[in-house]
C-alpha atoms as a PDB file:
ATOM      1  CA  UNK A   1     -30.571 130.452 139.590  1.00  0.00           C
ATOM      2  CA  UNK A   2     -27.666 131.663 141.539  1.00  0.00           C
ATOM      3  CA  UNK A   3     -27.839 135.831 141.294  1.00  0.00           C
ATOM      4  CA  UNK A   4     -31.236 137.535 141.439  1.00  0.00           C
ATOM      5  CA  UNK A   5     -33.399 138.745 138.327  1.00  0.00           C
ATOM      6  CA  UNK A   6     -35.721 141.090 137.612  1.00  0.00           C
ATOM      7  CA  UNK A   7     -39.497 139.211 136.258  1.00  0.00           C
ATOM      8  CA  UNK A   8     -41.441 142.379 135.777  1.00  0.00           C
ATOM      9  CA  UNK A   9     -39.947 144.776 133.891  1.00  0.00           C
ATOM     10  CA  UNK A  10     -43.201 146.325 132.484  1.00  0.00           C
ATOM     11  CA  UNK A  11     -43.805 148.183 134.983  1.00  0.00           C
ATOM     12  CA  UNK A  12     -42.741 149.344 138.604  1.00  0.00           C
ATOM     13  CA  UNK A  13     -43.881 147.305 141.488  1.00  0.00           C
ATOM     14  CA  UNK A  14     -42.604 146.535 145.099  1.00  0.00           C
ATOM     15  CA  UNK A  15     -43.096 144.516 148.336  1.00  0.00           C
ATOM     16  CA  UNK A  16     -43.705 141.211 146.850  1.00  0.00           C
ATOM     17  CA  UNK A  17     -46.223 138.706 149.069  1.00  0.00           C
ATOM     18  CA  UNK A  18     -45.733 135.414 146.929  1.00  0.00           C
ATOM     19  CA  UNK A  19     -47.702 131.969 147.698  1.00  0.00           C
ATOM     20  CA  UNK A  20     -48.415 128.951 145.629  1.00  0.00           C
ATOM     21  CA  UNK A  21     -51.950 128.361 144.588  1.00  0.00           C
ATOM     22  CA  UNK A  22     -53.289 125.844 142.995  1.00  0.00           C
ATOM     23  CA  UNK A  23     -49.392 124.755 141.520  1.00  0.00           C
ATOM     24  CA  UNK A  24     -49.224 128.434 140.520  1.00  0.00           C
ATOM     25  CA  UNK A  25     -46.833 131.300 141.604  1.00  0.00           C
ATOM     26  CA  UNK A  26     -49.390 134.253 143.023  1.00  0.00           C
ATOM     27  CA  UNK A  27     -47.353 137.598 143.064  1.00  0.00           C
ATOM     28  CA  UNK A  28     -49.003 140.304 145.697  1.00  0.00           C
ATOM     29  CA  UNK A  29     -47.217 143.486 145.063  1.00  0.00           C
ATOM     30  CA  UNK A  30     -47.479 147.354 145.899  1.00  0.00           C
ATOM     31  CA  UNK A  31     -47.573 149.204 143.156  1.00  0.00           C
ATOM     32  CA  UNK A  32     -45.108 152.601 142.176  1.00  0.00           C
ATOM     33  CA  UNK A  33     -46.172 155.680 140.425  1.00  0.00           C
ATOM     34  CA  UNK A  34     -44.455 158.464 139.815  1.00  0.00           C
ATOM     35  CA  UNK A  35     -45.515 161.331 142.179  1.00  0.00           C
ATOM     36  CA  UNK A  36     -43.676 164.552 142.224  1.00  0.00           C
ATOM     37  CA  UNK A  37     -43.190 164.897 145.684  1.00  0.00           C
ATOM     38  CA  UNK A  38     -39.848 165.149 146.902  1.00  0.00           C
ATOM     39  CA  UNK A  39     -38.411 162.254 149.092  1.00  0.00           C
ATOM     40  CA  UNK A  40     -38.941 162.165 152.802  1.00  0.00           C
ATOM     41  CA  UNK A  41     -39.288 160.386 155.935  1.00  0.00           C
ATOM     42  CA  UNK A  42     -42.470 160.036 155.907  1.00  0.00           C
ATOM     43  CA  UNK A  43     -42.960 158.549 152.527  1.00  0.00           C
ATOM     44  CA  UNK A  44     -45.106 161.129 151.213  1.00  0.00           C
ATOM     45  CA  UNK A  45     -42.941 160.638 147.526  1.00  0.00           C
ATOM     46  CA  UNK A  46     -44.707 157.045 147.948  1.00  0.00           C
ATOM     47  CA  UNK A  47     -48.140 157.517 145.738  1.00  0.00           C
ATOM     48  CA  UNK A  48     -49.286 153.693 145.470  1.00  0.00           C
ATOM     49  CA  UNK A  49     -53.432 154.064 144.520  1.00  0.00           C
ATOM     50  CA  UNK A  50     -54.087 150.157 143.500  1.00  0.00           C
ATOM     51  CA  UNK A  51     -53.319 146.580 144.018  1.00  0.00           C
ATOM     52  CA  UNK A  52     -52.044 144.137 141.091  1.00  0.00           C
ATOM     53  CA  UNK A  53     -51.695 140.690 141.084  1.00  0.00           C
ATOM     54  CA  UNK A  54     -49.140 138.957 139.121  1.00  0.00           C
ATOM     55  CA  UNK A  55     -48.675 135.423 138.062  1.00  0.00           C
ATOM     56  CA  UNK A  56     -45.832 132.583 137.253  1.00  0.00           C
ATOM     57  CA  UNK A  57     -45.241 128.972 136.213  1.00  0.00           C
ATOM     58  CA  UNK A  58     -42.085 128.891 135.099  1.00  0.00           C
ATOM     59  CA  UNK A  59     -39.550 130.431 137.758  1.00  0.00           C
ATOM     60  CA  UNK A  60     -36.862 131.064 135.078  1.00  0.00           C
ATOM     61  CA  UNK A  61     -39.326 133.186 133.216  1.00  0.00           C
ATOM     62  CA  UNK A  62     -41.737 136.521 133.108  1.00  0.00           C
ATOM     63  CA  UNK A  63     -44.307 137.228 135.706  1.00  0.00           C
ATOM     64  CA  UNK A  64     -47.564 138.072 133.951  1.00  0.00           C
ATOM     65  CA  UNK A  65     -49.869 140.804 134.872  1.00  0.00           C
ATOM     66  CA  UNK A  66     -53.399 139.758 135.720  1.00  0.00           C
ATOM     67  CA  UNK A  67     -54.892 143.048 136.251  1.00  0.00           C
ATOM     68  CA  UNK A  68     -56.094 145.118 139.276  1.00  0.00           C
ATOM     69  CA  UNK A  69     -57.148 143.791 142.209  1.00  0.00           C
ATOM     70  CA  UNK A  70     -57.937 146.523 144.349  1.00  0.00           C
ATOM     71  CA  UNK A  71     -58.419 150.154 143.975  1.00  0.00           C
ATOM     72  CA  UNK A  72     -58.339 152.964 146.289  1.00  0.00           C
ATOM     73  CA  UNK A  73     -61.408 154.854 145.246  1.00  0.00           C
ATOM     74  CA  UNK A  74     -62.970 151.791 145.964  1.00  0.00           C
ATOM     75  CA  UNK A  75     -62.290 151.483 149.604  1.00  0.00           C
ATOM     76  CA  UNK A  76     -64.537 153.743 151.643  1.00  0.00           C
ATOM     77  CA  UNK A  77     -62.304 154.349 154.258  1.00  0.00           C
ATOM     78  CA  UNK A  78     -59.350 154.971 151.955  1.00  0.00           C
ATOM     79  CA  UNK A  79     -56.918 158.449 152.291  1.00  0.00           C
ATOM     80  CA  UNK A  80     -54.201 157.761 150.413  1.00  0.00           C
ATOM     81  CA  UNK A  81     -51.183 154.882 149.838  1.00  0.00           C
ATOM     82  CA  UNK A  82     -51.623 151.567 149.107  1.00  0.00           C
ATOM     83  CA  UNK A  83     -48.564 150.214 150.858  1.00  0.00           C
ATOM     84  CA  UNK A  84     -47.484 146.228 151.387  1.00  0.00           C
ATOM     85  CA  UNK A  85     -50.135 143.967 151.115  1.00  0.00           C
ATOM     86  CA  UNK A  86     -50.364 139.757 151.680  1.00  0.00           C
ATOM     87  CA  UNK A  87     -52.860 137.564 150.955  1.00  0.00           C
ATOM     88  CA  UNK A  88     -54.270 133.984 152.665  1.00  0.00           C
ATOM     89  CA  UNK A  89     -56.487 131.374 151.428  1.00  0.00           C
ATOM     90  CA  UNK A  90     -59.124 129.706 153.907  1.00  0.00           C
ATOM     91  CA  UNK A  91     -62.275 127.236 153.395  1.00  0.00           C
ATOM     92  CA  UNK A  92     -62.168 128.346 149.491  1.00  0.00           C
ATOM     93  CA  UNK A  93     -62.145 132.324 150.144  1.00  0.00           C
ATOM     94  CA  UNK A  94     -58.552 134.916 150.003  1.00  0.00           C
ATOM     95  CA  UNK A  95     -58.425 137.562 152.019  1.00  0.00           C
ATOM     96  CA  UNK A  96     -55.889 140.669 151.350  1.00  0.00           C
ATOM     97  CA  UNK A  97     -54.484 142.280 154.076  1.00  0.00           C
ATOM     98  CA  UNK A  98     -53.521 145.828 153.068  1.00  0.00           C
ATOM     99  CA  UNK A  99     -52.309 148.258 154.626  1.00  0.00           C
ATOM    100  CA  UNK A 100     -53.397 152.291 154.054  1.00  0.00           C
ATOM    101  CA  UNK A 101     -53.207 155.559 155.191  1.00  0.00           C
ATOM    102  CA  UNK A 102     -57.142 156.706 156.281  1.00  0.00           C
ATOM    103  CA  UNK A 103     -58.863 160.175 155.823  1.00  0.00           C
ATOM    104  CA  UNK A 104     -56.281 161.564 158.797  1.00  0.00           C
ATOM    105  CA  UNK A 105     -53.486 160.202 157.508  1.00  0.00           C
ATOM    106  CA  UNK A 106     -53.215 157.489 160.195  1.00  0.00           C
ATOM    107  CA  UNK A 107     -52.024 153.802 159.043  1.00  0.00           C
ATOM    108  CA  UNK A 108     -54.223 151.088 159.455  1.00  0.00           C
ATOM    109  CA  UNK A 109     -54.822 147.644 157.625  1.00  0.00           C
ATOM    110  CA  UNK A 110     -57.732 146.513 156.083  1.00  0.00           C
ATOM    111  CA  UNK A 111     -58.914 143.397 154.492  1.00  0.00           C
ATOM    112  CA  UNK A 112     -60.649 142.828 151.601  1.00  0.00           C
ATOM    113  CA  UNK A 113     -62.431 139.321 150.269  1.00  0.00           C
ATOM    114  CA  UNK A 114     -62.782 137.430 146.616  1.00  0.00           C
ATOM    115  CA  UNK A 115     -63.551 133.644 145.267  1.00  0.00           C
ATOM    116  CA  UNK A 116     -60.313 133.709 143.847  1.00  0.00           C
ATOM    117  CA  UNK A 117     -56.511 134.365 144.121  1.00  0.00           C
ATOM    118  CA  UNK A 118     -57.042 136.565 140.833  1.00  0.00           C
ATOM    119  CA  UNK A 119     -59.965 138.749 142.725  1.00  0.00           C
ATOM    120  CA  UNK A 120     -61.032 141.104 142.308  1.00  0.00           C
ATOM    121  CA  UNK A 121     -61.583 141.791 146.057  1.00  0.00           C
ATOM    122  CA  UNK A 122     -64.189 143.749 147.835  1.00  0.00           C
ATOM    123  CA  UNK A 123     -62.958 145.835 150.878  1.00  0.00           C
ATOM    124  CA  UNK A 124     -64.381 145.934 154.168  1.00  0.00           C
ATOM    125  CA  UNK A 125     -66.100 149.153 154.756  1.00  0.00           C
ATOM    126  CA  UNK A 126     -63.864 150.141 157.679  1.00  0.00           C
ATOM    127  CA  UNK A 127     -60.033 149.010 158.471  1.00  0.00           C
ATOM    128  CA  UNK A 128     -60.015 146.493 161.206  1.00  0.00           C
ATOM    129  CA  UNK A 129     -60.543 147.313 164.453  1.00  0.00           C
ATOM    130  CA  UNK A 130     -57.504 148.050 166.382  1.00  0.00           C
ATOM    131  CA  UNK A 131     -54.834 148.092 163.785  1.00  0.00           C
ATOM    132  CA  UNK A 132     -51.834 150.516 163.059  1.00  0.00           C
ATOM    133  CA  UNK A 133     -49.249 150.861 160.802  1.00  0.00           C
ATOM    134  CA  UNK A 134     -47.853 148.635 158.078  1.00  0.00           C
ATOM    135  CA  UNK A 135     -46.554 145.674 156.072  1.00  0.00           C
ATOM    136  CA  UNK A 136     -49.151 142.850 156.971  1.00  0.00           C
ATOM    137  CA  UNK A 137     -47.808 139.068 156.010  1.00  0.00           C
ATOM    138  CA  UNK A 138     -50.278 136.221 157.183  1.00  0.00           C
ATOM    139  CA  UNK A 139     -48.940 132.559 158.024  1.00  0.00           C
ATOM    140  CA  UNK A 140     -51.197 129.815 158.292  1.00  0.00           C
ATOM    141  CA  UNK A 141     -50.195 127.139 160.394  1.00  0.00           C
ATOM    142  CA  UNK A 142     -52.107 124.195 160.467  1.00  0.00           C
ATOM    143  CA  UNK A 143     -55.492 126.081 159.985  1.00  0.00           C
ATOM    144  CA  UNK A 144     -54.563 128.778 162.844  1.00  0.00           C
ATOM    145  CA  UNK A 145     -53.823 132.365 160.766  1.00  0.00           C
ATOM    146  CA  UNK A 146     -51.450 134.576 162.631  1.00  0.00           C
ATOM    147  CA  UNK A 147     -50.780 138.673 161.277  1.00  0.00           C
ATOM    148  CA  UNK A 148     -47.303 139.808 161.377  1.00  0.00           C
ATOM    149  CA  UNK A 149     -47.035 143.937 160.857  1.00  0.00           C
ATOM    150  CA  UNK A 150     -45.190 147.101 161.882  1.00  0.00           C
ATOM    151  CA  UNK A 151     -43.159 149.528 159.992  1.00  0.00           C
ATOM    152  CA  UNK A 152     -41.077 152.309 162.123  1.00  0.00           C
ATOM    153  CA  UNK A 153     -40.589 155.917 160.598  1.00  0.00           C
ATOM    154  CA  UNK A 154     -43.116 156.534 158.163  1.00  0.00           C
ATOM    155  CA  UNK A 155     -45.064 153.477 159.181  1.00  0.00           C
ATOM    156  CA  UNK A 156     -45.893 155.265 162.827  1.00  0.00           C
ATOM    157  CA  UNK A 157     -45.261 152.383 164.781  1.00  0.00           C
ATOM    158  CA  UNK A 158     -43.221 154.511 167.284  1.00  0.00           C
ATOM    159  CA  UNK A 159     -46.499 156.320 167.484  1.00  0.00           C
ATOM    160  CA  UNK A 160     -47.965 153.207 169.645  1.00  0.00           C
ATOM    161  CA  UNK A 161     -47.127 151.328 173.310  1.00  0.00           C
ATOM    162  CA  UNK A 162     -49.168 148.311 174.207  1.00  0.00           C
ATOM    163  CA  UNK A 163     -51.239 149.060 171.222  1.00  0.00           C
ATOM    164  CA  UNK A 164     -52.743 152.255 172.580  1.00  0.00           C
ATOM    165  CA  UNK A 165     -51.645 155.728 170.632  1.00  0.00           C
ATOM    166  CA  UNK A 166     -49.356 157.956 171.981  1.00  0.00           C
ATOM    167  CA  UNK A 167     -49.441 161.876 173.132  1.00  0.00           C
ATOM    168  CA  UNK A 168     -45.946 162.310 170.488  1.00  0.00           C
ATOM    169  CA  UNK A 169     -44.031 159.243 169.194  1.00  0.00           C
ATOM    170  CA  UNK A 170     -41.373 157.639 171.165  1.00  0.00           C
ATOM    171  CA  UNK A 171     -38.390 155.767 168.962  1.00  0.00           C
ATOM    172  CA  UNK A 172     -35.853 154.357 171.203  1.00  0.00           C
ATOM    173  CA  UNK A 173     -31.935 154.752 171.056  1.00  0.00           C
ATOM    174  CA  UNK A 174     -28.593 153.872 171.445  1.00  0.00           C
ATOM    175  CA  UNK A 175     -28.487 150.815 173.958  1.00  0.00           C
ATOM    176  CA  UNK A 176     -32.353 150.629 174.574  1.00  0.00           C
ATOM    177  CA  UNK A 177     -34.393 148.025 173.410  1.00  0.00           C
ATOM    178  CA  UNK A 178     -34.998 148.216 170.145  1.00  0.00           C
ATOM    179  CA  UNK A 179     -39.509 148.539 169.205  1.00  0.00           C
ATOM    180  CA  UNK A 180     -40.228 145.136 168.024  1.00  0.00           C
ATOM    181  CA  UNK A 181     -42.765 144.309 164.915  1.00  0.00           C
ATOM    182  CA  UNK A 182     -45.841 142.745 166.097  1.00  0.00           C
ATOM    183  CA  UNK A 183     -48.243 139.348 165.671  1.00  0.00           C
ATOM    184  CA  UNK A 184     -51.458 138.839 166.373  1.00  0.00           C
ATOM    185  CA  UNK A 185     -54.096 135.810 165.724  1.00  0.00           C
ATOM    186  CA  UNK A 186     -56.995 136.085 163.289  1.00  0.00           C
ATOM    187  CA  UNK A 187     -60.273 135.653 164.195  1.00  0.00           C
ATOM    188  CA  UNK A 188     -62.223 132.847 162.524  1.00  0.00           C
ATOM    189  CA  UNK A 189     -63.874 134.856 159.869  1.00  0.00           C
ATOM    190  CA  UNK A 190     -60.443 136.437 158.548  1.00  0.00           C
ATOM    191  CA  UNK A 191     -62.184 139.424 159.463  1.00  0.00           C
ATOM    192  CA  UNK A 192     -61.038 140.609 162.874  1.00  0.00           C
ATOM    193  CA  UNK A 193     -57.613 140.396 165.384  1.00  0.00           C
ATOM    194  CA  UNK A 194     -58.639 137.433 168.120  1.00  0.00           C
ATOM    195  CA  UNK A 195     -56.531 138.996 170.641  1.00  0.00           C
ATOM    196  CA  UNK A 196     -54.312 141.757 171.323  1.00  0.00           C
ATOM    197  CA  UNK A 197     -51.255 142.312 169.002  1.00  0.00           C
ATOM    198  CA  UNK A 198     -48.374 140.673 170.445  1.00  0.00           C
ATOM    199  CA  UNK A 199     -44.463 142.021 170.576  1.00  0.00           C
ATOM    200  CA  UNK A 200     -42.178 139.519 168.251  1.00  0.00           C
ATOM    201  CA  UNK A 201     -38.872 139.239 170.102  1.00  0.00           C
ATOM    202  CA  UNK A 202     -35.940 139.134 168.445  1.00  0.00           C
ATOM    203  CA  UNK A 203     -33.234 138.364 170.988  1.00  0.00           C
ATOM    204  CA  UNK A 204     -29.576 137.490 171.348  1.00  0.00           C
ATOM    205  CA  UNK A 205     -27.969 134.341 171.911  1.00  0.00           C
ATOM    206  CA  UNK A 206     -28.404 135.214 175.960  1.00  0.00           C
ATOM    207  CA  UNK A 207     -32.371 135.890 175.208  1.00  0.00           C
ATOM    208  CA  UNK A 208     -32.164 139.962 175.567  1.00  0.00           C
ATOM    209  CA  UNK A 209     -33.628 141.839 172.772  1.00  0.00           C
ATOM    210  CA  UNK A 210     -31.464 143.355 170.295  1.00  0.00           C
ATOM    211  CA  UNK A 211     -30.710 147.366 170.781  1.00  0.00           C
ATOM    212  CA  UNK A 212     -31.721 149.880 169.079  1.00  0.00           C
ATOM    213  CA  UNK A 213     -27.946 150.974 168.001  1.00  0.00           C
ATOM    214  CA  UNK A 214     -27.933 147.287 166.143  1.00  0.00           C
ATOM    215  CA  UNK A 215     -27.761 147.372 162.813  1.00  0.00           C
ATOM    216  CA  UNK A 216     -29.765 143.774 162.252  1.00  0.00           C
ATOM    217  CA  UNK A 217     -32.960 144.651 164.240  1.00  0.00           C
ATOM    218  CA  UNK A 218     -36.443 145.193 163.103  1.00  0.00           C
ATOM    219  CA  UNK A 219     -37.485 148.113 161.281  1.00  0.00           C
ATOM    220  CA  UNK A 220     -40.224 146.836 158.780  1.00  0.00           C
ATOM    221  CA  UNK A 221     -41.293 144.158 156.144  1.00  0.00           C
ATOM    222  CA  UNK A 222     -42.018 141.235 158.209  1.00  0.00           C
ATOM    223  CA  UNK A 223     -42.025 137.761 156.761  1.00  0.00           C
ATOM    224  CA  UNK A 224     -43.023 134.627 157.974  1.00  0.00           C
ATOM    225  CA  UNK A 225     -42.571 130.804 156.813  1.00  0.00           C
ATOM    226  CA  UNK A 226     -41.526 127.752 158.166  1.00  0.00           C
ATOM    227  CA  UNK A 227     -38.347 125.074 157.296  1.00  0.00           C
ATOM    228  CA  UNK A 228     -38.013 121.752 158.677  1.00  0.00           C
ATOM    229  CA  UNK A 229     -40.674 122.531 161.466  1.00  0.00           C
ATOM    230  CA  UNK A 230     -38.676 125.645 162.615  1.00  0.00           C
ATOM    231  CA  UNK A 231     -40.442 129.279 162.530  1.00  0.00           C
ATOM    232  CA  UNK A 232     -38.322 131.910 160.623  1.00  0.00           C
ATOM    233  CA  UNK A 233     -39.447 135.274 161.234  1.00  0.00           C
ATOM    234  CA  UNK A 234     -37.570 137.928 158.387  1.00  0.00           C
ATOM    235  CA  UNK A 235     -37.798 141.593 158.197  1.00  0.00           C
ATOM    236  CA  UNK A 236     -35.710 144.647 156.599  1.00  0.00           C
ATOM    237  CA  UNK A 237     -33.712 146.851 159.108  1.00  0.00           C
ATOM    238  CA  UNK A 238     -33.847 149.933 157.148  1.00  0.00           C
ATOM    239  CA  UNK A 239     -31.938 152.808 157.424  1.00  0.00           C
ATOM    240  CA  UNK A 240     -28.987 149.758 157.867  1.00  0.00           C
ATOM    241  CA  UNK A 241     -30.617 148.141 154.814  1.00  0.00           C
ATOM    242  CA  UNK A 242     -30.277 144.650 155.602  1.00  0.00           C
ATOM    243  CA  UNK A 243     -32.739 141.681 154.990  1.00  0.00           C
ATOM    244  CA  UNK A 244     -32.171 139.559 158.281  1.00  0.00           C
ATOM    245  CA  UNK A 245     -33.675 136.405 159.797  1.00  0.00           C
ATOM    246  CA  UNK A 246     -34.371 134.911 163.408  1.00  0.00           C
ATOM    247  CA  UNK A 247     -35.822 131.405 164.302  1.00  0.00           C
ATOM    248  CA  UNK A 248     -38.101 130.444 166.892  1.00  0.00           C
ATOM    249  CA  UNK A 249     -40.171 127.633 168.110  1.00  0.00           C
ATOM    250  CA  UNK A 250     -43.833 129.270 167.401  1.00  0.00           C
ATOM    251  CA  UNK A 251     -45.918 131.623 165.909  1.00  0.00           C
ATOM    252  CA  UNK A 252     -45.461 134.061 168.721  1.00  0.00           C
ATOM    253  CA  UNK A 253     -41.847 133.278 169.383  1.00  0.00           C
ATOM    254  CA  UNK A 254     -39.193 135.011 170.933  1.00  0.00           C
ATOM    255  CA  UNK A 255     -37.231 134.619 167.667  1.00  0.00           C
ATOM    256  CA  UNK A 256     -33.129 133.758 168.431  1.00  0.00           C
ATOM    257  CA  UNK A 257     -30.947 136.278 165.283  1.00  0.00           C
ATOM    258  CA  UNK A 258     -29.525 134.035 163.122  1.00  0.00           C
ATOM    259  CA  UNK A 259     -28.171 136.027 160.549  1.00  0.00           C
ATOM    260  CA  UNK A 260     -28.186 138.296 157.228  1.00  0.00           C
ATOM    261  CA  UNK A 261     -29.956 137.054 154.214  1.00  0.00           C
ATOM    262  CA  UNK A 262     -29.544 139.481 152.034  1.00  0.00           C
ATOM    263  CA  UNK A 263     -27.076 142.630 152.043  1.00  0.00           C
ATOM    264  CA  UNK A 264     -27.736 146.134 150.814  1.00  0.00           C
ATOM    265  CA  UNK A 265     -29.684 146.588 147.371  1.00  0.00           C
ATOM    266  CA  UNK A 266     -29.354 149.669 145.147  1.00  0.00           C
ATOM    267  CA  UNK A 267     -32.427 152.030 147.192  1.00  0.00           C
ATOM    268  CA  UNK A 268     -33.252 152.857 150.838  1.00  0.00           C
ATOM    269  CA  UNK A 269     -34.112 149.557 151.418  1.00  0.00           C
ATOM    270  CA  UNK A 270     -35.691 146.055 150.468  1.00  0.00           C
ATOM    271  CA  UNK A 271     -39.069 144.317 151.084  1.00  0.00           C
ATOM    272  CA  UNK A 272     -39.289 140.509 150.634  1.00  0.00           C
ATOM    273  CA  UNK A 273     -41.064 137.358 150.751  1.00  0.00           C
ATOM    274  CA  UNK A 274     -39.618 133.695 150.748  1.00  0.00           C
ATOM    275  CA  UNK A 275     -41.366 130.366 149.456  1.00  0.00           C
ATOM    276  CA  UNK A 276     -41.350 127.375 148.184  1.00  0.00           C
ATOM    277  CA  UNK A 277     -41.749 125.885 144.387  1.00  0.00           C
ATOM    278  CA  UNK A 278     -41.518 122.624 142.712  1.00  0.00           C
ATOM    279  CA  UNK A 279     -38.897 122.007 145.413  1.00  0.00           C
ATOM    280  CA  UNK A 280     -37.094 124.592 145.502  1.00  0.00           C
ATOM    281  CA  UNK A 281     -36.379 127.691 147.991  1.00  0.00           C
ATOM    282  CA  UNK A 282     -36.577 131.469 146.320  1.00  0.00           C
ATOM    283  CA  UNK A 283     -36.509 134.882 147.687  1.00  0.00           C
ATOM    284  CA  UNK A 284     -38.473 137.627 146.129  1.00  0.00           C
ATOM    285  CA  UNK A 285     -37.386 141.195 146.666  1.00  0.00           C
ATOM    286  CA  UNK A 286     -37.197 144.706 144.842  1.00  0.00           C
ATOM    287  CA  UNK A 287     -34.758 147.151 144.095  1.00  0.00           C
ATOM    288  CA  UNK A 288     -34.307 150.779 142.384  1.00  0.00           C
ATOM    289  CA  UNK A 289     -31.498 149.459 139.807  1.00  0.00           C
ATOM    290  CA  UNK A 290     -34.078 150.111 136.544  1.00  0.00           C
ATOM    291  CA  UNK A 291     -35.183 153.611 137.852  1.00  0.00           C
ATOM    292  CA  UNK A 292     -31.841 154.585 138.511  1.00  0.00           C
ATOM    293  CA  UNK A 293     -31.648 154.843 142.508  1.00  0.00           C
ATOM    294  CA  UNK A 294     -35.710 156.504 142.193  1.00  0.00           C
ATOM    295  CA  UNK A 295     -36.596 155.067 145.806  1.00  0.00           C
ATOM    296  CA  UNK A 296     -40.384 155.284 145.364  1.00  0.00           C
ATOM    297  CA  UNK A 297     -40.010 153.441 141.765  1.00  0.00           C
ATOM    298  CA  UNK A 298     -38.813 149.969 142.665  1.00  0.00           C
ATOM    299  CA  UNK A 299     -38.693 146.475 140.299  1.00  0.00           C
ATOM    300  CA  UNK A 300     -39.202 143.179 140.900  1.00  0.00           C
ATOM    301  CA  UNK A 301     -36.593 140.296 141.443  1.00  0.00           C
ATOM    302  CA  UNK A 302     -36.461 136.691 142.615  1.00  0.00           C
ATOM    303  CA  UNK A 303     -33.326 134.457 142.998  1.00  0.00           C
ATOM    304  CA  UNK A 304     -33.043 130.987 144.436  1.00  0.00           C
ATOM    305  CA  UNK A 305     -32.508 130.667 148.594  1.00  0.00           C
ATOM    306  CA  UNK A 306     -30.243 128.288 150.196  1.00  0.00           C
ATOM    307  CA  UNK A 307     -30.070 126.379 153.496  1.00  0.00           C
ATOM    308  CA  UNK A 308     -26.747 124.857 155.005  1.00  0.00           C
ATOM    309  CA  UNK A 309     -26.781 121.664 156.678  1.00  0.00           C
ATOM    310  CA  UNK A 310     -27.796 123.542 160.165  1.00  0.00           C
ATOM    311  CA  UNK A 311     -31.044 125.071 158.633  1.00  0.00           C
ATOM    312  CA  UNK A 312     -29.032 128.723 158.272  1.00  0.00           C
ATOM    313  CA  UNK A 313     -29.488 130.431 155.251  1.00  0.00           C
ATOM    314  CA  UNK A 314     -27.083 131.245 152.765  1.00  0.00           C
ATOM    315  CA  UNK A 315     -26.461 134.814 152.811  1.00  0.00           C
ATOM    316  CA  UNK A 316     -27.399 136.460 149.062  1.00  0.00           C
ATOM    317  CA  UNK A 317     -25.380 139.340 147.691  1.00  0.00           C
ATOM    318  CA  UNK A 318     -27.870 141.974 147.416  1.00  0.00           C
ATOM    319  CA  UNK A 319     -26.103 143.848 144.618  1.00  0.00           C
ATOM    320  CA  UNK A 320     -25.573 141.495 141.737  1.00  0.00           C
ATOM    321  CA  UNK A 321     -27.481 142.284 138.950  1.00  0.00           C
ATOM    322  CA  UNK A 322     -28.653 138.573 137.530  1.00  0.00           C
END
């Protein structure tokens, strides 16, 4: 599988978390509707009001649709839009990280619980305590659970310094240092953040973090998984609409920039999520190719990821069609 294909044509759906459970491909996505609301920056045109889960055994084939997970009107601390979502497995229990606009319109991310990768899953009754903005991913490593998140524009996170809100947002320019996306540990239930969130670097060759005038640094989308013992730490830059990749040593990092995985898709941007299956690498994205350019009505693709000899990846073209 060299060029990237679409597996759900049935129906529009975005931001793809993907793990392997139980020898099965587990598909986490947001899920588009139209709205009516004309595009903005602040997403409003984005009216996502449940959770699906999808399902695959054979890569070369269909995902199937296993029904809702999660619905807004049954979260009681839900306002509106059910953005990116991930999902982690511990002691025989998942736990979906969402993440949701409240009754003031402020991001936060909540977690919900099930028995079972297919759910459903129950929501806390409030978001947990201390979180902003968007685009959770989880990574388990070795038992320890680490939250990646952090979206700018729409996903406020220029609203926040040292996790505290701010008077009016601050998003920095030209040759300052660009915000960074942020990690934090889980607490043992899966219930809570252990500590306070965490800045992930992503620096240079000379270890300075990358400006905000450069086109490859962190805007949303974070991703997280590990190759030959190495931490790679993805994320989409946005308005440059890149997927790019840094490596580090752990969780926390600093991350070094490596490179570009993917280049621009047809839409504002991309959301991904990168794993392994029956041996083999993949990359699971969206774009807006089957709604013709609609940015808030996105599909679902996968295509197969390479390595070079170095542990680099092998940078996709973002535009074929499959």
């Amino acid at each position: 599988m060299n060029k990237a294909r679409y597996i759900f044509p049935a129906d529009y759906m975005a931001d793809p978390a993907v793990h392997v459970f139980d020898g099965k491909i587990f598909i986490y996505p947001s899920h588009d509707w139209e709205s009516g609301i004309p595009e903005n920056d602040n997403g409003d045109h984005f009216n996502m009001k449940d959770y699906h889960v999808l399902t695959m055994t054979d890569i070369n084939g269909e995902a199937h649709d296993e029904g809702v997970i999660l619905n807004l009107k049954d979260i009681p601390w839900a306002g509106r839009q059910m953005w990116d979502s991930d999902v982690a497995c511990k002691d025989g229990k998942y736990y979906l990280y969402f993440s949701m606009k409240d009754k003031n319109d402020i991001f936060h991310i909540g977690v919900a619980v099930a028995g079972s990768p297919y759910g459903p899953f129950i929501a806390e009754a409030n978001p947990i305590k201390g979180s902003y903005s968007i685009d959770p991913c989880v990574l388990n490593d070795n038992g320890d659970y680490y939250l990646y998140f952090g979206g700018l524009w729409g996903g406020q996170l220029q609203r926040y310094r040292n996790n505290k809100a701010l008077e009016s947002a601050i998003l920095p320019e030209g040759e300052e240092p660009s915000l960074c996306g942020k990690v934090v540990k889980i607490s043992k239930d899966m219930k809570e953040y252990a500590e306070e969130p965490r800045d992930v670097k992503v620096v240079d060759a000379n270890g300075n973090l990358l400006k905000a005038n450069d086109p490859h640094r962190f805007f949303e989308a974070s991703w997280m998984h590990k190759y030959n013992g190495k931490y790679y730490y993805s994320y989409s830059t946005g308005d440059t609409h890149l997927l790019c990749y840094a490596i580090g040593d752990n969780p926390y990092g600093p991350f070094i920039y490596q490179g570009v995985i993917m280049t621009p898709v047809v839409g504002w941007t991309t959301h991904h999520s990168i794993v392994e299956y029956k041996g083999k690498w993949y990359l699971f994205h969206h774009d807006c190719v089957p709604s013709e350019g609609k940015t808030w009505l996105r599909s679902l693709k996968v295509c197969e990821l390479s390595y070079d000899t170095e542990g680099h990846i092998i940078t996709i073209d973002g535009i074929s069609k499959g």
